[in-house]
N, C-alpha and C. Protein backbone atom coordinates (compact mmCIF):
# COMPACT_ATOMS: atom_id res chain seq x y z
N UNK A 1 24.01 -81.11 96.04
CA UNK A 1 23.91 -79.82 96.68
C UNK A 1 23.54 -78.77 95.63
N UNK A 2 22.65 -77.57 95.78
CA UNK A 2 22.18 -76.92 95.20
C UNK A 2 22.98 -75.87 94.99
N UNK A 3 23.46 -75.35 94.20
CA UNK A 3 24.55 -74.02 93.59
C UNK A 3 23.68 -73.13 92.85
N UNK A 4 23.14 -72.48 92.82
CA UNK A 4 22.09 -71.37 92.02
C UNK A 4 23.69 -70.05 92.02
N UNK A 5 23.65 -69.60 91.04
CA UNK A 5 24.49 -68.14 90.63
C UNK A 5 23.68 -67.34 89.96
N UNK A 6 24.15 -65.82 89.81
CA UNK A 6 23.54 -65.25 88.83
C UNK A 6 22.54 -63.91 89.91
N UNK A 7 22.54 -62.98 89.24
CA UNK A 7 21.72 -61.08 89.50
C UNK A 7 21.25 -61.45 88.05
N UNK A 8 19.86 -61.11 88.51
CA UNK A 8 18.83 -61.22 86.68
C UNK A 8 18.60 -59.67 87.33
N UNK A 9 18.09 -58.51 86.37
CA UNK A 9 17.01 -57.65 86.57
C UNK A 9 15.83 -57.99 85.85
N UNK A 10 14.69 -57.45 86.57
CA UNK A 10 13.44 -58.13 86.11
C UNK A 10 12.62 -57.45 86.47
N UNK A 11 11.40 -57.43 85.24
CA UNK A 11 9.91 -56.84 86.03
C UNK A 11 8.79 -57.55 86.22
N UNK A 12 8.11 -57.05 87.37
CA UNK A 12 7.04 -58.00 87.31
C UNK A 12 6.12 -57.54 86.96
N UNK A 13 4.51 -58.04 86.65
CA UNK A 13 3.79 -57.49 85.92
C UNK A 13 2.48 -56.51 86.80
N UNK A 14 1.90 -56.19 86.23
CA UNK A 14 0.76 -55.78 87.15
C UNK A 14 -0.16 -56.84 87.77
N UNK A 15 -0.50 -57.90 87.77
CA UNK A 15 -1.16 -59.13 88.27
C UNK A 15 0.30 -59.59 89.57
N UNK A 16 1.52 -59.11 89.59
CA UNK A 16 2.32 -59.62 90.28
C UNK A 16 2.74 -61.11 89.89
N UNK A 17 3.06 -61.07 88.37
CA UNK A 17 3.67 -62.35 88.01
C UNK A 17 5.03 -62.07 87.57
N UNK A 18 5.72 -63.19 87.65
CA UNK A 18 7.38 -62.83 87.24
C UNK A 18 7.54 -63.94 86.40
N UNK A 19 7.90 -63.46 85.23
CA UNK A 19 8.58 -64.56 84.45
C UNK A 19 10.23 -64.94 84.92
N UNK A 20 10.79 -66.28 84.81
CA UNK A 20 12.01 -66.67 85.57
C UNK A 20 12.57 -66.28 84.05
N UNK A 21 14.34 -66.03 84.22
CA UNK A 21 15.01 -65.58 83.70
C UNK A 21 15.68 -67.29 82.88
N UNK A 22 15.84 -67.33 81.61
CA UNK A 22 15.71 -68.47 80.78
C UNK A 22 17.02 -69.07 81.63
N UNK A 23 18.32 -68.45 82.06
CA UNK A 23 19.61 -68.80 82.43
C UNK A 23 19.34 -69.78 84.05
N UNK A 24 17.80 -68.75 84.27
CA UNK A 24 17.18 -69.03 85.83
C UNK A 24 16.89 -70.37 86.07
N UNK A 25 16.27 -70.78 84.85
CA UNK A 25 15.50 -71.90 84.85
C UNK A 25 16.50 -73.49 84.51
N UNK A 26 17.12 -72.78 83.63
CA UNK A 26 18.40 -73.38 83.43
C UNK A 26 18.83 -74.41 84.35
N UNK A 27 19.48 -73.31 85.65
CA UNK A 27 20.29 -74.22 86.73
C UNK A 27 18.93 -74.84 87.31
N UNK A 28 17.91 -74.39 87.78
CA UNK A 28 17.40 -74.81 88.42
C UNK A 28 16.39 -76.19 87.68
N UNK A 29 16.35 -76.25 86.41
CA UNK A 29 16.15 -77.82 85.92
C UNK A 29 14.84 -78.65 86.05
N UNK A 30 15.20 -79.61 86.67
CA UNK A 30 13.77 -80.62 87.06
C UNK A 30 12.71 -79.96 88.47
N UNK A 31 13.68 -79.18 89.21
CA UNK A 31 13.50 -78.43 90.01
C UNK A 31 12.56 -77.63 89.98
N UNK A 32 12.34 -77.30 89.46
CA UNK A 32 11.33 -75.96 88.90
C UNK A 32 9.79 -76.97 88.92
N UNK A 33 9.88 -77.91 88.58
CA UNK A 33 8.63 -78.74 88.32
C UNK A 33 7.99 -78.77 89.49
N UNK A 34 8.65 -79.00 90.72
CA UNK A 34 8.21 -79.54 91.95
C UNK A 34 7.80 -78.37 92.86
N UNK A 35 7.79 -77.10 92.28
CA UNK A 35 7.71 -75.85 93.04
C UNK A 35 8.26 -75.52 93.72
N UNK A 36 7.86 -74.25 93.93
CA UNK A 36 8.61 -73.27 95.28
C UNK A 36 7.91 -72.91 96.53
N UNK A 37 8.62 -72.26 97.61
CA UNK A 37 8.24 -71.63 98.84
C UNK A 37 8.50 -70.44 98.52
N UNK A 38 8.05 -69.09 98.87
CA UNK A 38 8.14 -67.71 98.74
C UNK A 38 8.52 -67.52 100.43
N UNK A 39 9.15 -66.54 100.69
CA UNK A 39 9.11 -66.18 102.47
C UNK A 39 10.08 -64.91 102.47
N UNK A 40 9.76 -64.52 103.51
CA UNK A 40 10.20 -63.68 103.37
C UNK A 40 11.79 -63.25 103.86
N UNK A 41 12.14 -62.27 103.42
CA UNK A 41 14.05 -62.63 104.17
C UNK A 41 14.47 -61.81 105.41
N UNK A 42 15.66 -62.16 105.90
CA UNK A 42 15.84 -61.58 107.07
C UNK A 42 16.01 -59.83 107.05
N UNK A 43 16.36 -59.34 105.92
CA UNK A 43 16.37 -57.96 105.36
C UNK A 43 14.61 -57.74 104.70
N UNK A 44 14.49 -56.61 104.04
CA UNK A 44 13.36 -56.19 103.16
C UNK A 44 13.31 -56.68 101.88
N UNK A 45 13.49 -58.00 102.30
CA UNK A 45 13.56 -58.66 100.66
C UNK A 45 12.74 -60.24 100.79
N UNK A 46 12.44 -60.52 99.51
CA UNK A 46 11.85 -62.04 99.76
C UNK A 46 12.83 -62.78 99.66
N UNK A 47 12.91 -64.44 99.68
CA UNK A 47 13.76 -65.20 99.40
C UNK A 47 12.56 -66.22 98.82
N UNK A 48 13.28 -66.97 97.39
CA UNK A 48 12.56 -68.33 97.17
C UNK A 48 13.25 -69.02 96.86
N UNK A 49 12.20 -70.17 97.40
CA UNK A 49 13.31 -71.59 97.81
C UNK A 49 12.82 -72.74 96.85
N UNK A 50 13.21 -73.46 95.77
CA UNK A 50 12.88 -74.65 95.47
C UNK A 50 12.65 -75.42 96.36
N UNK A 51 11.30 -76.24 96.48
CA UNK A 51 11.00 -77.23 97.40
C UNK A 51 11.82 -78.14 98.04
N UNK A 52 12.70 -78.30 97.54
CA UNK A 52 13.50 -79.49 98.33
C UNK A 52 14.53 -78.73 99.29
N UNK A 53 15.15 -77.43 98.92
CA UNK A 53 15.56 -76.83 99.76
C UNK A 53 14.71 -76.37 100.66
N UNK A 54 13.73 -76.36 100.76
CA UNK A 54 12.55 -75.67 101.45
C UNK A 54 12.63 -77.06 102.69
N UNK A 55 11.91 -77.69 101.81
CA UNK A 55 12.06 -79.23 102.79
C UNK A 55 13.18 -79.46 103.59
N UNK A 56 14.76 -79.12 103.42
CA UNK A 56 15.84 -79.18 103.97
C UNK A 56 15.91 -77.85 105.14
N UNK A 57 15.45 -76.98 105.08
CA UNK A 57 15.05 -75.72 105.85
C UNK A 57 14.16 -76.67 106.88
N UNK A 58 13.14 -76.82 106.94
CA UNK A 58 12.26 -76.79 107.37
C UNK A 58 12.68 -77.97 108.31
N UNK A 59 13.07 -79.09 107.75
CA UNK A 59 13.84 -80.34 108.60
C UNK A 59 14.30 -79.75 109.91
N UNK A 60 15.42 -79.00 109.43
CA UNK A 60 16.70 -77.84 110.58
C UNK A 60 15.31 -77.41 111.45
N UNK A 61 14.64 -77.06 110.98
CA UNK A 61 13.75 -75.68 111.87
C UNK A 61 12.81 -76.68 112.76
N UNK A 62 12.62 -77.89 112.54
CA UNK A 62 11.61 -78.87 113.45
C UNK A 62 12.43 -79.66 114.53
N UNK A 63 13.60 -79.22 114.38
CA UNK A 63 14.51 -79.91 115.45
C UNK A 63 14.85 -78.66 116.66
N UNK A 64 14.27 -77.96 116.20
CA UNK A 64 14.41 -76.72 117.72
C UNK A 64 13.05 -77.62 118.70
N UNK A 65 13.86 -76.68 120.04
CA UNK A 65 13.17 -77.04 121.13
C UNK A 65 11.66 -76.24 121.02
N UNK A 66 10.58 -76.33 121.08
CA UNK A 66 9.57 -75.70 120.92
C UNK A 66 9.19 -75.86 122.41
N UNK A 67 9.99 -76.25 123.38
CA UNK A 67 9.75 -75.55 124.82
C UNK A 67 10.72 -74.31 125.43
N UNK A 68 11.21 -73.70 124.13
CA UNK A 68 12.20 -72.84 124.14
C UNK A 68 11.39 -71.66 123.58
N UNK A 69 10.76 -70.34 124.35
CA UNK A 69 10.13 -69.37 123.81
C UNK A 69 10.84 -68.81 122.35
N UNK A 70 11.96 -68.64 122.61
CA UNK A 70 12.53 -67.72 121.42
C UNK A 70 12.68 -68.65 119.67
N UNK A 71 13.07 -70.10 120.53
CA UNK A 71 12.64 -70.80 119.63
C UNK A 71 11.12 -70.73 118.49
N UNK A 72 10.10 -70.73 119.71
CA UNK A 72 8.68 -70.88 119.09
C UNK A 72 8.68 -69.28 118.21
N UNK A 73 9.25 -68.05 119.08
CA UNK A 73 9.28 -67.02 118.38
C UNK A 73 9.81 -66.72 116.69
N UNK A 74 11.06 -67.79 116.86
CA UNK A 74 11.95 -67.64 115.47
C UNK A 74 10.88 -68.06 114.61
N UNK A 75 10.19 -69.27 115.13
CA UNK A 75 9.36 -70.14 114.09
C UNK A 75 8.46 -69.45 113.47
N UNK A 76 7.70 -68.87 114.17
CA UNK A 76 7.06 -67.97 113.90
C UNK A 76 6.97 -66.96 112.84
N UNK A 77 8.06 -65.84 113.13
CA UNK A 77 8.52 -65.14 112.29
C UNK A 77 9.53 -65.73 111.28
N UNK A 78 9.80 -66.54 111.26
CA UNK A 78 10.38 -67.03 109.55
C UNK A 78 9.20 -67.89 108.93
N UNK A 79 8.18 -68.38 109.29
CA UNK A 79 7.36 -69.17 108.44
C UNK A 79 6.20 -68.33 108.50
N UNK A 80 6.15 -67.04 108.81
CA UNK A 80 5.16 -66.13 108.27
C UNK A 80 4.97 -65.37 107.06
N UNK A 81 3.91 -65.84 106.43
CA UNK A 81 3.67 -65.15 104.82
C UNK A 81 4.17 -66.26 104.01
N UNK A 82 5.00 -67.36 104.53
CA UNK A 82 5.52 -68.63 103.20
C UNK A 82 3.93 -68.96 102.82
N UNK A 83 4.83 -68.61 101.17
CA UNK A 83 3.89 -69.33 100.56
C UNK A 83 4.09 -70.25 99.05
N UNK A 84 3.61 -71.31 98.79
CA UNK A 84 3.57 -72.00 98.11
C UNK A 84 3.16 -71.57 96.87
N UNK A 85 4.22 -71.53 95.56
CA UNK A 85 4.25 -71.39 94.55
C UNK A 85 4.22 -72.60 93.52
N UNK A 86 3.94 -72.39 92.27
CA UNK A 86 4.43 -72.98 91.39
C UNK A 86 4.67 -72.59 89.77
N UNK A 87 4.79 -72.56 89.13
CA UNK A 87 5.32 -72.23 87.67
C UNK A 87 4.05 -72.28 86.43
N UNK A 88 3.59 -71.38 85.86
CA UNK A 88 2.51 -71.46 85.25
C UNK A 88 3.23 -72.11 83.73
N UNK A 89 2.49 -72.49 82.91
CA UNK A 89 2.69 -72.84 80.99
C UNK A 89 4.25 -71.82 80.82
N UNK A 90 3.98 -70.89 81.35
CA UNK A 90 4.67 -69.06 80.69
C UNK A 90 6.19 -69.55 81.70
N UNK A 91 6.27 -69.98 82.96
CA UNK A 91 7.49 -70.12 83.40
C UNK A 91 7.46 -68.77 84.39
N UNK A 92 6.16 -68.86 84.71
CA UNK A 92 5.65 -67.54 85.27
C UNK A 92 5.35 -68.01 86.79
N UNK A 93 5.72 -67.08 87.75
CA UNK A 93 5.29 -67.20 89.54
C UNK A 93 4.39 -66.40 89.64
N UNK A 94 3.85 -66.38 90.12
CA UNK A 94 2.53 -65.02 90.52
C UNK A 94 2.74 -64.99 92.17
N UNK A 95 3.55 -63.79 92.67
CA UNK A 95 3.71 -64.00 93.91
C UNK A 95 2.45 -62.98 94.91
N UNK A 96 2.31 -63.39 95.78
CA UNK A 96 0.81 -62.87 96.77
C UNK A 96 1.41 -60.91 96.90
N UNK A 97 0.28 -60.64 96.88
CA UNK A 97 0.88 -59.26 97.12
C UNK A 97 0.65 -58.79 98.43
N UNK A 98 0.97 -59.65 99.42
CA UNK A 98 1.64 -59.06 100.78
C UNK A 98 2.54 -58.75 100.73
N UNK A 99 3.29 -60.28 100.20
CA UNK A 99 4.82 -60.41 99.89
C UNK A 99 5.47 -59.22 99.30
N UNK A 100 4.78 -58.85 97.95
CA UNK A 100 5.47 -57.98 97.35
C UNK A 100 5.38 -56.64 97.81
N UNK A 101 4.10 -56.26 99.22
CA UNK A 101 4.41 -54.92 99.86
C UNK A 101 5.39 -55.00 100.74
N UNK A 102 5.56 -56.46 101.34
CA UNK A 102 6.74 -56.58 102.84
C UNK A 102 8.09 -56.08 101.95
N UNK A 103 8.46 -56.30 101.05
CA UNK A 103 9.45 -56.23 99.79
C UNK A 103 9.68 -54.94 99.05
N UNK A 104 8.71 -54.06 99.52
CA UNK A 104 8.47 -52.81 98.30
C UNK A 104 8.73 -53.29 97.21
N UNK A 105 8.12 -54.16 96.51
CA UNK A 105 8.40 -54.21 95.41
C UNK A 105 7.53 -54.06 93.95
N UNK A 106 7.89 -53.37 93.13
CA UNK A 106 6.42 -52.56 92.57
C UNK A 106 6.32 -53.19 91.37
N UNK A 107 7.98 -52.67 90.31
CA UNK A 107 7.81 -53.21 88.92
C UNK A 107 8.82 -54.28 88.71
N UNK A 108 9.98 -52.69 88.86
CA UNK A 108 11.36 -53.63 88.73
C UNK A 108 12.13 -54.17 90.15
N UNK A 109 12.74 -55.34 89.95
CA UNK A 109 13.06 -55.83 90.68
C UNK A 109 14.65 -56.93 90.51
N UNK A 110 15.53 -57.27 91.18
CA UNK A 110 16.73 -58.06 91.18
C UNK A 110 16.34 -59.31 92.12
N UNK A 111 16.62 -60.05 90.68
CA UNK A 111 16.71 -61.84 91.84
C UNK A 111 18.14 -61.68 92.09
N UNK A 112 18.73 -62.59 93.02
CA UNK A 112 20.08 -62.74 93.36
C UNK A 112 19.91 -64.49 93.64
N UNK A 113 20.47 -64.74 92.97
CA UNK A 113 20.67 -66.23 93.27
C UNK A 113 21.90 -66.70 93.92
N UNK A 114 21.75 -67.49 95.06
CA UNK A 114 22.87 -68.10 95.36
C UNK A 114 22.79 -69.26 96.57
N UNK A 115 23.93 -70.19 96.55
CA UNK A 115 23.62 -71.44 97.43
C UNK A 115 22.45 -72.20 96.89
N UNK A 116 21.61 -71.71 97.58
CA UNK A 116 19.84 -73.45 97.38
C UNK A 116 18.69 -72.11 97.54
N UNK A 117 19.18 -70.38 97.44
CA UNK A 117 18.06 -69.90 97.22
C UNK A 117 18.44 -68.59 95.98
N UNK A 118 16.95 -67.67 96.15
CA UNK A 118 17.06 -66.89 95.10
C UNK A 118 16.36 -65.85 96.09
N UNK A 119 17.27 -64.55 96.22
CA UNK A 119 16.74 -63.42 96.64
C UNK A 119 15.92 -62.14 95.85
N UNK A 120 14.87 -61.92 96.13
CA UNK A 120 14.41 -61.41 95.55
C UNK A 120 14.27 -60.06 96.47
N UNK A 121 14.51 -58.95 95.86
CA UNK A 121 14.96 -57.35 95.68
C UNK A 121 14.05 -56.28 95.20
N UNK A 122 13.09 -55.18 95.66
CA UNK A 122 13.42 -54.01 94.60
C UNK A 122 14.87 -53.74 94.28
N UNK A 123 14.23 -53.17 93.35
CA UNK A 123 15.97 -52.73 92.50
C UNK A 123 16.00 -51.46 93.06
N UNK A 124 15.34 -50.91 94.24
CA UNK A 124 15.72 -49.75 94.69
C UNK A 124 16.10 -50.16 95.96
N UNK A 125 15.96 -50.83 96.74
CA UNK A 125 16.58 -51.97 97.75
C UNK A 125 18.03 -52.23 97.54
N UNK A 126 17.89 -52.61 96.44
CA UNK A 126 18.71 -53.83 96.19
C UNK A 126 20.39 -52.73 95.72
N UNK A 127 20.51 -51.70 95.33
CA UNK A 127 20.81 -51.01 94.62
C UNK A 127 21.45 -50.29 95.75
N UNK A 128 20.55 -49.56 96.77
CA UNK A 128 20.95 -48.72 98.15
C UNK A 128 21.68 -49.80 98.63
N UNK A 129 21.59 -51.43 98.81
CA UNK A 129 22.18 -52.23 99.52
C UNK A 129 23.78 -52.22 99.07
N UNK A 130 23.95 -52.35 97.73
CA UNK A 130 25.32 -52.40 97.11
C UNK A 130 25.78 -51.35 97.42
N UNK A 131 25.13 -49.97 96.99
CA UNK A 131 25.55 -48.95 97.20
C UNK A 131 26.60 -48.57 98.90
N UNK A 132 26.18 -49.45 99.69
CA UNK A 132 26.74 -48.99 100.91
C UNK A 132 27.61 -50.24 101.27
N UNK A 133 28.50 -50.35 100.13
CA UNK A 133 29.42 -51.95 100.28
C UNK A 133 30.62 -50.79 101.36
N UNK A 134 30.99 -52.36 102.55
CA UNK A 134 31.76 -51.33 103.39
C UNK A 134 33.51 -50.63 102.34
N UNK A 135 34.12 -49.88 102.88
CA UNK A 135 35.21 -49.67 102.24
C UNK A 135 36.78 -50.81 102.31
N UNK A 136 36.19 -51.46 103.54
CA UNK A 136 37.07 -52.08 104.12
C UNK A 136 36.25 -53.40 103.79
N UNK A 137 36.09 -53.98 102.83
CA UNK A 137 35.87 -55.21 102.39
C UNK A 137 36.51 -56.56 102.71
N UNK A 138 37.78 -55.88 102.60
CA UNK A 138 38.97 -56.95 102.75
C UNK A 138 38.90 -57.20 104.29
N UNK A 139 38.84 -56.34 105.25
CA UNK A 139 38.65 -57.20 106.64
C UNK A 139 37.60 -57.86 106.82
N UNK A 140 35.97 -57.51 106.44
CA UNK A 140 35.05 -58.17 106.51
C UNK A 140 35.05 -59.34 105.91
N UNK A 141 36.15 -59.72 104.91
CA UNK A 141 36.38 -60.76 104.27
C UNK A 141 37.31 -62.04 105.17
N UNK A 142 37.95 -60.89 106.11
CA UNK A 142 39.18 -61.77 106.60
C UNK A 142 38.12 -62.56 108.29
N UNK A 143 37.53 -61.31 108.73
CA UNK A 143 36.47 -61.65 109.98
C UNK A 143 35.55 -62.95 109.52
N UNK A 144 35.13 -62.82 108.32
CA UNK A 144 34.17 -64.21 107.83
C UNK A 144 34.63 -65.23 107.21
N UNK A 145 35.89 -65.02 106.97
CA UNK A 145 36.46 -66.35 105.95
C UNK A 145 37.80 -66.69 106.50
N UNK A 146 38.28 -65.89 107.59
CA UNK A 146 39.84 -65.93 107.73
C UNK A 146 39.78 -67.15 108.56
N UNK A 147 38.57 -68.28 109.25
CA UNK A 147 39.24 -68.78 110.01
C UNK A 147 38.86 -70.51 109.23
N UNK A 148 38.47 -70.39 108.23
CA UNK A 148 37.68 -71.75 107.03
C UNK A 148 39.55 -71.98 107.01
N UNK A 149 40.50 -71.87 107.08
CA UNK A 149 42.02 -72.25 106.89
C UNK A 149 42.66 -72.79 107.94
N UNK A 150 41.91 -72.73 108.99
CA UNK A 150 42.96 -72.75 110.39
C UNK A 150 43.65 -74.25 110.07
N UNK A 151 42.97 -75.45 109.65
CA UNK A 151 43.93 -76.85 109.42
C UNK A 151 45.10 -76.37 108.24
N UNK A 152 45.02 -75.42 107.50
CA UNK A 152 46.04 -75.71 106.63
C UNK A 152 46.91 -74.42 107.83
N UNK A 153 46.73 -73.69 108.24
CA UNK A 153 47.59 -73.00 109.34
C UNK A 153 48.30 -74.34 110.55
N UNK A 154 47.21 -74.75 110.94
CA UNK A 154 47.79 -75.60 111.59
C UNK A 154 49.00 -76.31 111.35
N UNK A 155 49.35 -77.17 109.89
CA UNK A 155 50.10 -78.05 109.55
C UNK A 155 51.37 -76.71 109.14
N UNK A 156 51.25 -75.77 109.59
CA UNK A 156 52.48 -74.75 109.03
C UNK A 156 51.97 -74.17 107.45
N UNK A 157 50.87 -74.73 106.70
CA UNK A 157 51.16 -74.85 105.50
C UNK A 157 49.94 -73.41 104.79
N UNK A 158 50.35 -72.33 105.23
CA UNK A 158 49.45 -71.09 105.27
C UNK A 158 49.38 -71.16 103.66
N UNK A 159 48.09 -70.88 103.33
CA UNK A 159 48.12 -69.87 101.87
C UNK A 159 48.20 -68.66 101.93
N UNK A 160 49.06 -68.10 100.89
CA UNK A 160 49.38 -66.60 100.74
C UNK A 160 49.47 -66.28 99.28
């Protein structure tokens, strides 16, 4: 299973190439060889996917009903603008510059890595996004994670 960690800040260049962050390349390993998918994310941001996670995406997404409109719709709009990357000599992506207008993304920019992808950010995006962390964290924490325990509730045996 794929574990990517890690916020790099980063710029990209005027040709729209990004060098990966040395720590970047790191986790991601043999991985990096076999390329990436670029696409875009459910917010104003890109997401990229090492191929095999891409391939594991894409598996999930061919098992919808495609006699299901909203289905054909999702498909649609998530596999629009993917595009196929790979890693130059430099350790360099050169991403399409649609991508990087759907993204506003000009110079600087924040990857966010995590799970089997890497989010990619303006850092003026990315920045307003943190900026509006709710105050009440701790319930949004308890609404999304409070119920991953219910077997150890069950057996009486709560963590606290």
């Amino acid at each position: 299973m794929l574990q990517f960690l890690g916020e790099y800040n980063c710029k990209i260049d005027a040709k729209g190439r990004l060098r990966l962050p040395a720590p970047l390349l790191k986790q991601l390993g043999d991985l990096a060889g076999d390329g990436f998918v670029l696409n875009r994310g459910f917010e104003k941001c890109l997401v990229l996917y090492p191929r095999q996670a891409w391939n594991t995406i894409s598996g999930d997404i061919q098992k919808l009903n495609q006699y299901v409109k909203k289905n054909r719709d999702f498909v649609r709009y998530f596999f629009r603008g993917a595009s196929e990357l790979d890693l130059d000599s430099n350790s360099r992506l050169l991403f399409p510059r649609t991508l990087l207008d759907y993204a506003q993304v000009s110079k600087e920019l924040v990857l966010f890595a995590y799970f089997d992808k890497i989010e990619i950010w303006s850092k003026e995006s990315y920045n307003a996004l943190l900026n509006d962390e709710p105050s009440d964290f701790d319930v949004l924490a308890e609404d999304v994670m409070g119920s991953l325990n219910t077997s150890n509730q069950e057996d009486g045996n709560e963590l606290s």
